[in-house]
Protein backbone atom coordinates (compact mmCIF):
# COMPACT_ATOMS: atom_id res chain seq x y z
CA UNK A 1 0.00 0.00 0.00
CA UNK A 2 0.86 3.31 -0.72
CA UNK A 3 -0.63 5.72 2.14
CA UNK A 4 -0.31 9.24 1.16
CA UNK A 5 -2.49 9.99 3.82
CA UNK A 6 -0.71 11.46 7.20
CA UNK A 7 0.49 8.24 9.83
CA UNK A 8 -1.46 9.77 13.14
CA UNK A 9 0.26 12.66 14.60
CA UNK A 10 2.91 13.03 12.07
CA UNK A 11 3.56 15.36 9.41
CA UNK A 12 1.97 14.71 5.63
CA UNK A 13 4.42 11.76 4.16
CA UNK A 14 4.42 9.29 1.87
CA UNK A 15 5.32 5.94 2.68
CA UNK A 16 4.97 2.30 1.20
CA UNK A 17 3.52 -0.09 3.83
CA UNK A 18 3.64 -3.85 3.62
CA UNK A 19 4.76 -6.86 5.26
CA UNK A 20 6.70 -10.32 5.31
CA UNK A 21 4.23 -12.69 5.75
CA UNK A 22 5.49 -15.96 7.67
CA UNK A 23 3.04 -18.73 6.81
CA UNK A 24 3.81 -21.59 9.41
CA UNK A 25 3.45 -25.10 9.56
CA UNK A 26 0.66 -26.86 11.32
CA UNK A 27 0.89 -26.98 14.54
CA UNK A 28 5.09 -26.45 15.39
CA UNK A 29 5.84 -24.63 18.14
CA UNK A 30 7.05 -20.75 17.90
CA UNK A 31 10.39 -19.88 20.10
CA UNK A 32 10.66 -16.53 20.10
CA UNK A 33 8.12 -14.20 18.60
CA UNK A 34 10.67 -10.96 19.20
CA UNK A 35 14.74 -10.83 18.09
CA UNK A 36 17.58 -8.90 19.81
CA UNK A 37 18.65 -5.97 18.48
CA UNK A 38 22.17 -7.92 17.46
CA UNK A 39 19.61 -10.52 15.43
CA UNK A 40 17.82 -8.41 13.54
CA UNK A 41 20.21 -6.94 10.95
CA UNK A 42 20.99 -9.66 8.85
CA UNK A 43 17.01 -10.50 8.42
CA UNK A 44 16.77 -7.02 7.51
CA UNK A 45 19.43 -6.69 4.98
CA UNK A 46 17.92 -9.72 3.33
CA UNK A 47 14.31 -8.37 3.02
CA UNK A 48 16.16 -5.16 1.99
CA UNK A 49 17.68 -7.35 -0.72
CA UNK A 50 14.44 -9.16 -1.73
CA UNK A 51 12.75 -5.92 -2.29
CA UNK A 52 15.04 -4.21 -4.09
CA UNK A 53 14.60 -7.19 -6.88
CA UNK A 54 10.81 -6.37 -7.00
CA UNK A 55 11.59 -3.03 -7.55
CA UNK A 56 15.11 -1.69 -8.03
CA UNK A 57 14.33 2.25 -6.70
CA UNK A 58 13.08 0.41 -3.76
CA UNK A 59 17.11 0.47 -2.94
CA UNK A 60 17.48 4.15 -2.75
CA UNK A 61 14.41 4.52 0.25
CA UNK A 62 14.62 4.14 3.66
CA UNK A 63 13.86 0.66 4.86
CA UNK A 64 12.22 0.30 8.14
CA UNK A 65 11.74 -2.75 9.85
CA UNK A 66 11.41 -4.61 13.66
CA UNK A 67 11.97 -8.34 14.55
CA UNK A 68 8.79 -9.41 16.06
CA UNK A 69 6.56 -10.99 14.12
CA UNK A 70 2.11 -10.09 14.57
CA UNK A 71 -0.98 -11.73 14.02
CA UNK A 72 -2.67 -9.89 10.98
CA UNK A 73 -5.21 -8.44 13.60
CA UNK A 74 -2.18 -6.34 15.15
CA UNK A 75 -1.27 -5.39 11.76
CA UNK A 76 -5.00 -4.44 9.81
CA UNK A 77 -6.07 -1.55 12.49
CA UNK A 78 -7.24 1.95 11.95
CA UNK A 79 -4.51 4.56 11.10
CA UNK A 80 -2.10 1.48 10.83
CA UNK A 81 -0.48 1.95 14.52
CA UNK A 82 2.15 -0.47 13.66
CA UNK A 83 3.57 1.15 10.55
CA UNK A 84 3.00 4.79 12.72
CA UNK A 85 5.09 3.16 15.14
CA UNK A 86 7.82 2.13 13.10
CA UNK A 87 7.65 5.76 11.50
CA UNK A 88 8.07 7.75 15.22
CA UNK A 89 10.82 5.56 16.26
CA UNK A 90 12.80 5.78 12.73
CA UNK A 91 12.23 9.39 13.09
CA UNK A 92 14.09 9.36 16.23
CA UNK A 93 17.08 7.44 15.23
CA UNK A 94 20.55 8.64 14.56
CA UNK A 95 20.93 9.77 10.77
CA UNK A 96 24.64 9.94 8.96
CA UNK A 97 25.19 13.41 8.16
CA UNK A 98 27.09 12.79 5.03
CA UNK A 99 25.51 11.77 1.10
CA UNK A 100 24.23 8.39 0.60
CA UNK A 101 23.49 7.43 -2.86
CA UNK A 102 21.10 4.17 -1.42
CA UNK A 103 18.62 3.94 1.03
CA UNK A 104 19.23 3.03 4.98
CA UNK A 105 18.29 0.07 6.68
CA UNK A 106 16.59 0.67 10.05
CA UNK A 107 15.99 -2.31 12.32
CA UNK A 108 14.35 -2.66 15.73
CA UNK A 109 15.39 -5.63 18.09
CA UNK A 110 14.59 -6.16 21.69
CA UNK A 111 17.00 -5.16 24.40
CA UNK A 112 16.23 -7.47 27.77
CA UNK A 113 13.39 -9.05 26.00
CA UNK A 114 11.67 -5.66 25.29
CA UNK A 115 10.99 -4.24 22.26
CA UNK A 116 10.85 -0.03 21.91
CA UNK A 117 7.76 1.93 22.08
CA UNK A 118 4.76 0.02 21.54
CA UNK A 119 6.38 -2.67 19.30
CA UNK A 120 5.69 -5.50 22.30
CA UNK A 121 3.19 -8.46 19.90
CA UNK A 122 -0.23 -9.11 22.14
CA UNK A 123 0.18 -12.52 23.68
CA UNK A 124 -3.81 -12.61 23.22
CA UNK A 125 -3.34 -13.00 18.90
CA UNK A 126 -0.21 -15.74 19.12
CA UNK A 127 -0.98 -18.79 18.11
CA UNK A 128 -2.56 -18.14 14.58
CA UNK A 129 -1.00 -19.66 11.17
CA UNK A 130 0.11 -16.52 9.47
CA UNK A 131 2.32 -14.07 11.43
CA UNK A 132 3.78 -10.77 9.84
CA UNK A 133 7.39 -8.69 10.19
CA UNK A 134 5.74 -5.11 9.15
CA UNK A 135 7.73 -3.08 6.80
CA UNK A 136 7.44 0.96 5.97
CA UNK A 137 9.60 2.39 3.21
CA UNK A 138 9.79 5.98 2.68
CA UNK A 139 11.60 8.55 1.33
CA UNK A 140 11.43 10.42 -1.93
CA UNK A 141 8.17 11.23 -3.00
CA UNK A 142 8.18 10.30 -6.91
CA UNK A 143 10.27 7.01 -6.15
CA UNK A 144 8.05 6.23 -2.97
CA UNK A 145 5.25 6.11 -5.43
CA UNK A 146 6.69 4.16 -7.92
CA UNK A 147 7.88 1.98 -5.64
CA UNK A 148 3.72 1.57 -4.20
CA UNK A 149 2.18 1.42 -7.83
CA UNK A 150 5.10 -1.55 -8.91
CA UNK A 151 4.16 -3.39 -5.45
CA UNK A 152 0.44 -2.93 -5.81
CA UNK A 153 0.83 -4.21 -8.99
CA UNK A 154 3.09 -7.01 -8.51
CA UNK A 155 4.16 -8.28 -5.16
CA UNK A 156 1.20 -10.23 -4.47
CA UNK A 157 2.15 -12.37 -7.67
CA UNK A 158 5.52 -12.32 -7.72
CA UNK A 159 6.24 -11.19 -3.96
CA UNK A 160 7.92 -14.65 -2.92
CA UNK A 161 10.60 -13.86 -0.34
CA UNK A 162 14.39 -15.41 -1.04
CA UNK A 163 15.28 -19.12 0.24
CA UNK A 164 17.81 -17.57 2.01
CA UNK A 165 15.33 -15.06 3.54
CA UNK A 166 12.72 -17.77 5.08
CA UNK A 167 15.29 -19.80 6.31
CA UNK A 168 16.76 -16.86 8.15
CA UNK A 169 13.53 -16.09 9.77
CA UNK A 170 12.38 -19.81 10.31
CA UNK A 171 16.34 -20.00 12.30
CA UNK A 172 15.85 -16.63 14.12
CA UNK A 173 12.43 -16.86 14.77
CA UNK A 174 12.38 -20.52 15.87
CA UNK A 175 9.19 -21.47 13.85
CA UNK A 176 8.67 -23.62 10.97
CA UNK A 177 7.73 -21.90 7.70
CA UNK A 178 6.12 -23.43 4.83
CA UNK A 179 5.56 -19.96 2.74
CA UNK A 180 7.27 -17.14 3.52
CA UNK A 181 5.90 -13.65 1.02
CA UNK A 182 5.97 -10.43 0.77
CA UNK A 183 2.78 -8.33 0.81
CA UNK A 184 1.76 -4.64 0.90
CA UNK A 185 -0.98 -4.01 3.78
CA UNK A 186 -3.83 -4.01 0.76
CA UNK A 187 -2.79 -7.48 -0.31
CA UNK A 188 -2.99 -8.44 3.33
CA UNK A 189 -6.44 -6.82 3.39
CA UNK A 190 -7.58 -8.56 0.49
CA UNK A 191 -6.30 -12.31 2.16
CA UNK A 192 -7.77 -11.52 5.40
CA UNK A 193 -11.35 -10.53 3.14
CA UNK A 194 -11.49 -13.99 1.88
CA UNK A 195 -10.51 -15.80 4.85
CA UNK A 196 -13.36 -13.50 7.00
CA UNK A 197 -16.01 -14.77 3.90
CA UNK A 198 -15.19 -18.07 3.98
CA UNK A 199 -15.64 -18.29 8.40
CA UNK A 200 -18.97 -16.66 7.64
CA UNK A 201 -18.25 -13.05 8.55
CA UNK A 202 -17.96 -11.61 5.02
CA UNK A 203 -20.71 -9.21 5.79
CA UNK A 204 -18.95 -7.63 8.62
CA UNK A 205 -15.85 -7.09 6.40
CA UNK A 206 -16.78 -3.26 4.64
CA UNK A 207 -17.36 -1.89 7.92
CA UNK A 208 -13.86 -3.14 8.76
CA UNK A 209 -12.94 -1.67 5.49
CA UNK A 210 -13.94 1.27 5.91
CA UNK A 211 -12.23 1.67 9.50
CA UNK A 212 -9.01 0.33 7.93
CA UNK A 213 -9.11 2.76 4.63
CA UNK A 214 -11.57 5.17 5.48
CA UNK A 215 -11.52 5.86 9.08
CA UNK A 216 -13.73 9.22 9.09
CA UNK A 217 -15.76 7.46 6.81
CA UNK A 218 -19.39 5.98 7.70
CA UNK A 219 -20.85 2.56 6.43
CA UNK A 220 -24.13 0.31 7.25
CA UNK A 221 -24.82 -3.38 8.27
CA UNK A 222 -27.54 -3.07 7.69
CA UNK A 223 -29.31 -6.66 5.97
CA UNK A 224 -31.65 -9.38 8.09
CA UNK A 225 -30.64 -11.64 9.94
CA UNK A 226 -26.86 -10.11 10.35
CA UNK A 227 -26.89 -7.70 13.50
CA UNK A 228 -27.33 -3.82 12.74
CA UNK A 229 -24.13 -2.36 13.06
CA UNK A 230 -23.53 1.47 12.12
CA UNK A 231 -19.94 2.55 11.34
CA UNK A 232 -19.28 6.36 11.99
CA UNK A 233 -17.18 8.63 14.13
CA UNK A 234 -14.51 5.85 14.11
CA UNK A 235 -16.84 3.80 16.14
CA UNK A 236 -18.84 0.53 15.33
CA UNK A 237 -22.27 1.11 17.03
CA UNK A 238 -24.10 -2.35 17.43
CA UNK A 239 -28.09 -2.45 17.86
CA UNK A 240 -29.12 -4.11 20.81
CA UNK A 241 -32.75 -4.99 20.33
CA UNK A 242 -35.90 -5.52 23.21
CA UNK A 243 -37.12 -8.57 22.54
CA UNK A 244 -40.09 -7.25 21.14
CA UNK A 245 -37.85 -5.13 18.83
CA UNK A 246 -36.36 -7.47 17.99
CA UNK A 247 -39.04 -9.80 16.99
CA UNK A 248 -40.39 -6.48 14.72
CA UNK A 249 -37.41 -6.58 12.83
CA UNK A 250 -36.47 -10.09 12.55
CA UNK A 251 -39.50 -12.26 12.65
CA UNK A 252 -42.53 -10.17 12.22
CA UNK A 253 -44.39 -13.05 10.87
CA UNK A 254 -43.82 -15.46 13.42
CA UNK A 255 -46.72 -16.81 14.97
CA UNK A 256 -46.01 -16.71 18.81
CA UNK A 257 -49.33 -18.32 19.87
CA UNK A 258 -47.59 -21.27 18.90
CA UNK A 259 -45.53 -22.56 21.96
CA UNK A 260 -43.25 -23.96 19.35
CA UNK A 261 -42.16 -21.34 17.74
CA UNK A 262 -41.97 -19.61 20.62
CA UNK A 263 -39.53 -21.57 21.34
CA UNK A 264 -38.28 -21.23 17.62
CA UNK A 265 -37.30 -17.78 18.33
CA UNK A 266 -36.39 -18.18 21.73
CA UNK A 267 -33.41 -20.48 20.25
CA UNK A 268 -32.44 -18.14 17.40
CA UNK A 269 -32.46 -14.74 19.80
CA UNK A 270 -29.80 -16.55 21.76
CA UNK A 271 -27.85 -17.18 18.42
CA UNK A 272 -28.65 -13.14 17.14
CA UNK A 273 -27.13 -12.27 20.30
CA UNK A 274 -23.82 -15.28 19.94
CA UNK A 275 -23.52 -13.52 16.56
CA UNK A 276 -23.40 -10.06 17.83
CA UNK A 277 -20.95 -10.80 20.20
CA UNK A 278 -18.98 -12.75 17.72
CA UNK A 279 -18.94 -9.48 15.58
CA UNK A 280 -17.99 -6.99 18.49
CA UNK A 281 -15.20 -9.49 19.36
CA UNK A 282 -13.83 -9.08 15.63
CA UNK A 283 -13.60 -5.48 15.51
CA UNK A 284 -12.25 -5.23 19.05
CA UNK A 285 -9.39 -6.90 17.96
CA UNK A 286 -8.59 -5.29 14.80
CA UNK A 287 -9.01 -2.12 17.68
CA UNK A 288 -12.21 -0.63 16.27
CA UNK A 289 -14.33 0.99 19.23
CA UNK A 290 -17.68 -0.53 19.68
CA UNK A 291 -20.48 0.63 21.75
CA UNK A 292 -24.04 -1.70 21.87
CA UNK A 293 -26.84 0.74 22.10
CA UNK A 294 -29.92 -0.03 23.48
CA UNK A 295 -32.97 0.05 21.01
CA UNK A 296 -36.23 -0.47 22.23
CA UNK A 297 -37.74 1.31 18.50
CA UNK A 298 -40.02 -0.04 16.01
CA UNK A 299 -37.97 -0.87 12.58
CA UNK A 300 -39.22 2.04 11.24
CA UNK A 301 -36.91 4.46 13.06
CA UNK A 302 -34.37 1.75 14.68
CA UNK A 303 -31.49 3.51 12.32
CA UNK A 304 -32.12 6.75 14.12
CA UNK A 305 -31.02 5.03 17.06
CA UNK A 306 -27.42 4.56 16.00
């Protein structure tokens, strides 16, 4: 991705924001999920190498890197924190006051097991098959967006990291890797879009979407039997229905005379509710703000609500 968009609190840049994705295998334990600061160069200088092959002006930016590797919930948030992150502390780092014709590598490693600033990966998302080293390259203007368009076209294609590469990260990382790719944060978007369909929560993924690339944006769920959900104000607001509202908007029909479908709805209320939770649970971790408001309306005005 190319984000020409300001990171949060910093000044209007352009920067090129992707990651190496670490695809592991089954079930093999993971060693260390963070690499000393005297570990992390040489993985650096090879993804430095790898990208410069995708692109060769990639070479002349500023390469900005950490060894930890995330779960893709760390990574896909509003205003991408991780990427900011990276961005603060590079900003901070010592620069060589003479002429470089190539761009510098800047990798962060732990020192006594922690990582700078807010680098530290959330033991709550370990665990999960695909983990990601985020990557932010910036520097010229015109080459950082050539370098965007050429990876937005290409990398997820092409984006295969080096032999050399994997194995360094499967050694350093202590985890066994069966893929290991490059991808820009739109790719990952687009992975994590087909995974969400395919668990069933496909039609939660544009509000995500829009908190991910369109944070002051706004965007309904708003389509029977999926919870109402209203995106705005950088917060998901979830309906949460009276029974009786409830019933209006999602079985109007129903025929509760009948003891047995009484009991009908009585069993798929308890699943609305499982599958609002579910939902809140989702955009929590991908740090989107949710707030369940209380909605004791008639569907007519139930929007007005949220």
């Amino acid at each position: 991705m190319t984000d020409t968009r300001p990171l949060p609190s910093a000044p209007p840049a352009l920067h090129v924001l992707g990651a190496l994705a670490l695809e592991l295998r089954g079930d093999a334990p993971v060693a260390h999920v963070a690499l000393a600061q005297a570990q992390v160069g040489e993985l650096a200088a090879l993804v430095a190498r790898d990208l410069a092959k995708f692109s060769p002006e990639a070479a002349t930016l500023e390469l900005v890197t950490v060894g930890a590797h995330y779960d893709p919930v760390e990574v896909l948030r509003p205003g991408w924190p991780l990427h900011h992150e990276l961005d603060q502390l590079a900003a901070r780092a010592p620069r060589d006051g003479g002429l470089k014709t190539g761009g510098r590598v800047i990798a962060f490693g732990a020192h006594e097991d922690r990582l700078p600033g807010n680098l530290a990966p959330s033991p709550d998302f370990a665990g999960g098959p695909l983990r990601l080293v985020p990557l932010l390259l910036g520097g010229d203007a015109d080459a950082v967006a050539r370098v965007g368009d050429a990876f937005e076209r290409d990398l997820l294609e092409t984006g295969m990291a080096g032999a050399d590469t994997a194995l360094a990260a499967q050694h350093a990382f202590g985890l066994q890797i069966e893929h290991a790719r490059y991808l820009t944060v739109h790719d990952l978007a687009a992975m994590i879009a087909m995974q969400y369909e395919h668990a069933g929560l496909g039609a939660l993924w544009p509000i995500l979407e829009t908190a991910l690339l369109e944070p002051d944006g706004e965007h309904w769920l708003d389509a029977p039997p999926e919870p109402l959900v209203h995106y705005a104000q950088r917060e998901a607001r979830i309906a949460m229905f009276e029974t009786s509202a409830w019933k209006q908007r999602y079985a109007a029909d129903a025929d509760c005379s009948d003891p047995q479908v009484r009991e009908r709805l009585s069993r798929q209320h308890d699943q609305f509710q499982a599958r609002q939770r579910q939902m809140a649970a989702v955009l929590q971790a991908h740090a989107v703000a949710v707030t369940f408001v209380h909605c004791p309306s008639t569907q007519a005005d139930v929007r007005a609500d949220l």
